[in-house]
Every structure is written in C-alpha cells, then in structure tokens.
Protein backbone atom coordinates (compact mmCIF):
# COMPACT_ATOMS: atom_id res chain seq x y z
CA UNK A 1 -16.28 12.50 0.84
CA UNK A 2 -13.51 10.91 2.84
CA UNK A 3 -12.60 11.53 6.36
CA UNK A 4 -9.82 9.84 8.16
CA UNK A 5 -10.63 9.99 12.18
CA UNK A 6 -7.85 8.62 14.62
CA UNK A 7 -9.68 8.39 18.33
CA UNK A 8 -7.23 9.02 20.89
CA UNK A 9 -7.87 7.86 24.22
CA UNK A 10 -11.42 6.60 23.64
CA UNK A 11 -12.91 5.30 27.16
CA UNK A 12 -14.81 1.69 26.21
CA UNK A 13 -15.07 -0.06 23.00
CA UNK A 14 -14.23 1.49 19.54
CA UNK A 15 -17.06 2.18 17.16
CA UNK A 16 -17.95 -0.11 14.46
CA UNK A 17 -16.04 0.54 11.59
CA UNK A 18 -12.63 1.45 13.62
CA UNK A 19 -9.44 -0.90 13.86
CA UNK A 20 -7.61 -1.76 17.05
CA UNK A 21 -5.71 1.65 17.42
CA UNK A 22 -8.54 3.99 16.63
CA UNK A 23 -8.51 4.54 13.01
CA UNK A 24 -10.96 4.47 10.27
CA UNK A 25 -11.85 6.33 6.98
CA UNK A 26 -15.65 7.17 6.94
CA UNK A 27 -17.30 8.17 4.11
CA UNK A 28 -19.61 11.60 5.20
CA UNK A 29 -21.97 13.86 3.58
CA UNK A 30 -20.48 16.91 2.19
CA UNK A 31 -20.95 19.85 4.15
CA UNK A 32 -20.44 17.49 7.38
CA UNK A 33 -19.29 19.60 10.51
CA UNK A 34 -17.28 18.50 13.37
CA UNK A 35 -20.45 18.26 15.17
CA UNK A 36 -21.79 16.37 12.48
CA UNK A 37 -18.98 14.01 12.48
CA UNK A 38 -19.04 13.82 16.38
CA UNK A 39 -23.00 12.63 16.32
CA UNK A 40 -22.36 10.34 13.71
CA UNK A 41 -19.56 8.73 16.03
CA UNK A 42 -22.63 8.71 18.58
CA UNK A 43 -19.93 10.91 21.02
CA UNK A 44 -22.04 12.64 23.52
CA UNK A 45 -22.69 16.07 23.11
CA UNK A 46 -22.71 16.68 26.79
CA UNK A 47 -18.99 16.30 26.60
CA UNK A 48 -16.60 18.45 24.76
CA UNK A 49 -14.68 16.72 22.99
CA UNK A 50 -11.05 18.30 21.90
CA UNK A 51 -10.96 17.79 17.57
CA UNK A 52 -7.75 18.67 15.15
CA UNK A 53 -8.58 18.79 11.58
CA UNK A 54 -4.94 18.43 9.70
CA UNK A 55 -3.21 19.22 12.76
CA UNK A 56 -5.50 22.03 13.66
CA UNK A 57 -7.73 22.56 16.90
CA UNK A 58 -10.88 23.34 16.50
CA UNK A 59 -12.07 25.08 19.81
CA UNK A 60 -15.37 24.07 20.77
CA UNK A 61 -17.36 27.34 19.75
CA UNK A 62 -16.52 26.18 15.77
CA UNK A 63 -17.48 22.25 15.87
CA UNK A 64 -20.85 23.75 14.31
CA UNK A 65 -19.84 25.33 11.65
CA UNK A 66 -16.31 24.46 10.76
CA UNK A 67 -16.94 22.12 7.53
CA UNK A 68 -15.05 19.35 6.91
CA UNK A 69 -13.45 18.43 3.43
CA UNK A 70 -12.41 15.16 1.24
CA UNK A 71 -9.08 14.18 2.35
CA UNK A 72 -9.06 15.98 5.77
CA UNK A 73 -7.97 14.23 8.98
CA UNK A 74 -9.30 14.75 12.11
CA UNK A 75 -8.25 13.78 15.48
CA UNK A 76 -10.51 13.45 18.45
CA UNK A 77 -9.42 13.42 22.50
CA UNK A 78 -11.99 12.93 24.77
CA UNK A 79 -12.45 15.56 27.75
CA UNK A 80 -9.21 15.25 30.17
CA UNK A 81 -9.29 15.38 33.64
CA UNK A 82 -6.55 15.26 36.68
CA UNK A 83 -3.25 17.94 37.11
C-alpha cells in the first residue's frame, strides 16, 4: 500500500527517499501501524513523536495499533519543547 508522510520540523537530514520539504510516498506492508511506520523511518522510539493520519491525531497510546490504509496521509512533528 501507499502512504504519503510529510515530516514537519525534522531536526538533521531527511531520510532517504524524502524530497527537500519533507515529503515522500512509501510503499508499506499492509497492516503497518504508526509505530510501524515510525521504525521504518528509523524515528526513535524514545521520543514521542506527534502523528495525524488525514488530518487526525493519533495520541501516543494508539501508534500501536492504529493501522494505516492505501491512500492515507500522515503527518509527523517531532517532540516540541520551549513556552
């Protein structure tokens, strides 16, 4: 299936695959979680990461076991810090 994942505000160098601004499709595995899609990124699972799937958060306590589908779009913030 086909993902599209926009990375906002990514600290460093964007993954392989990703254009200038943070966007790529990536083909997954069906039945790929948010968690799933956040190891394949290589994110680290020490931090938690803010996701939207279509516009959507999903809080942290779902990222292992909200599935993703074909065609869904999913946004992801790294962790925020300052007031």
């Amino acid at each position: 299936m086909n993902v599209k994942v926009k990375l906002v505000s990514m600290p460093g160098h964007q993954p392989s695959g990703f254009d200038e601004f943070g966007n790529a499709t990536l083909k997954l595995d069906s039945q790929t979680t948010v968690t799933g899609l956040l190891a394949q990124l290589r994110l680290s699972d020490l931090e938690t990461y803010m996701v939207l799937v279509n516009g959507t958060v999903i809080p942290p306590s779902e990222h292992g076991s909200h599935v993703l589908a074909d065609g869904d779009e999913a946004a992801v913030f790294p962790p925020m810090e300052g007031g």
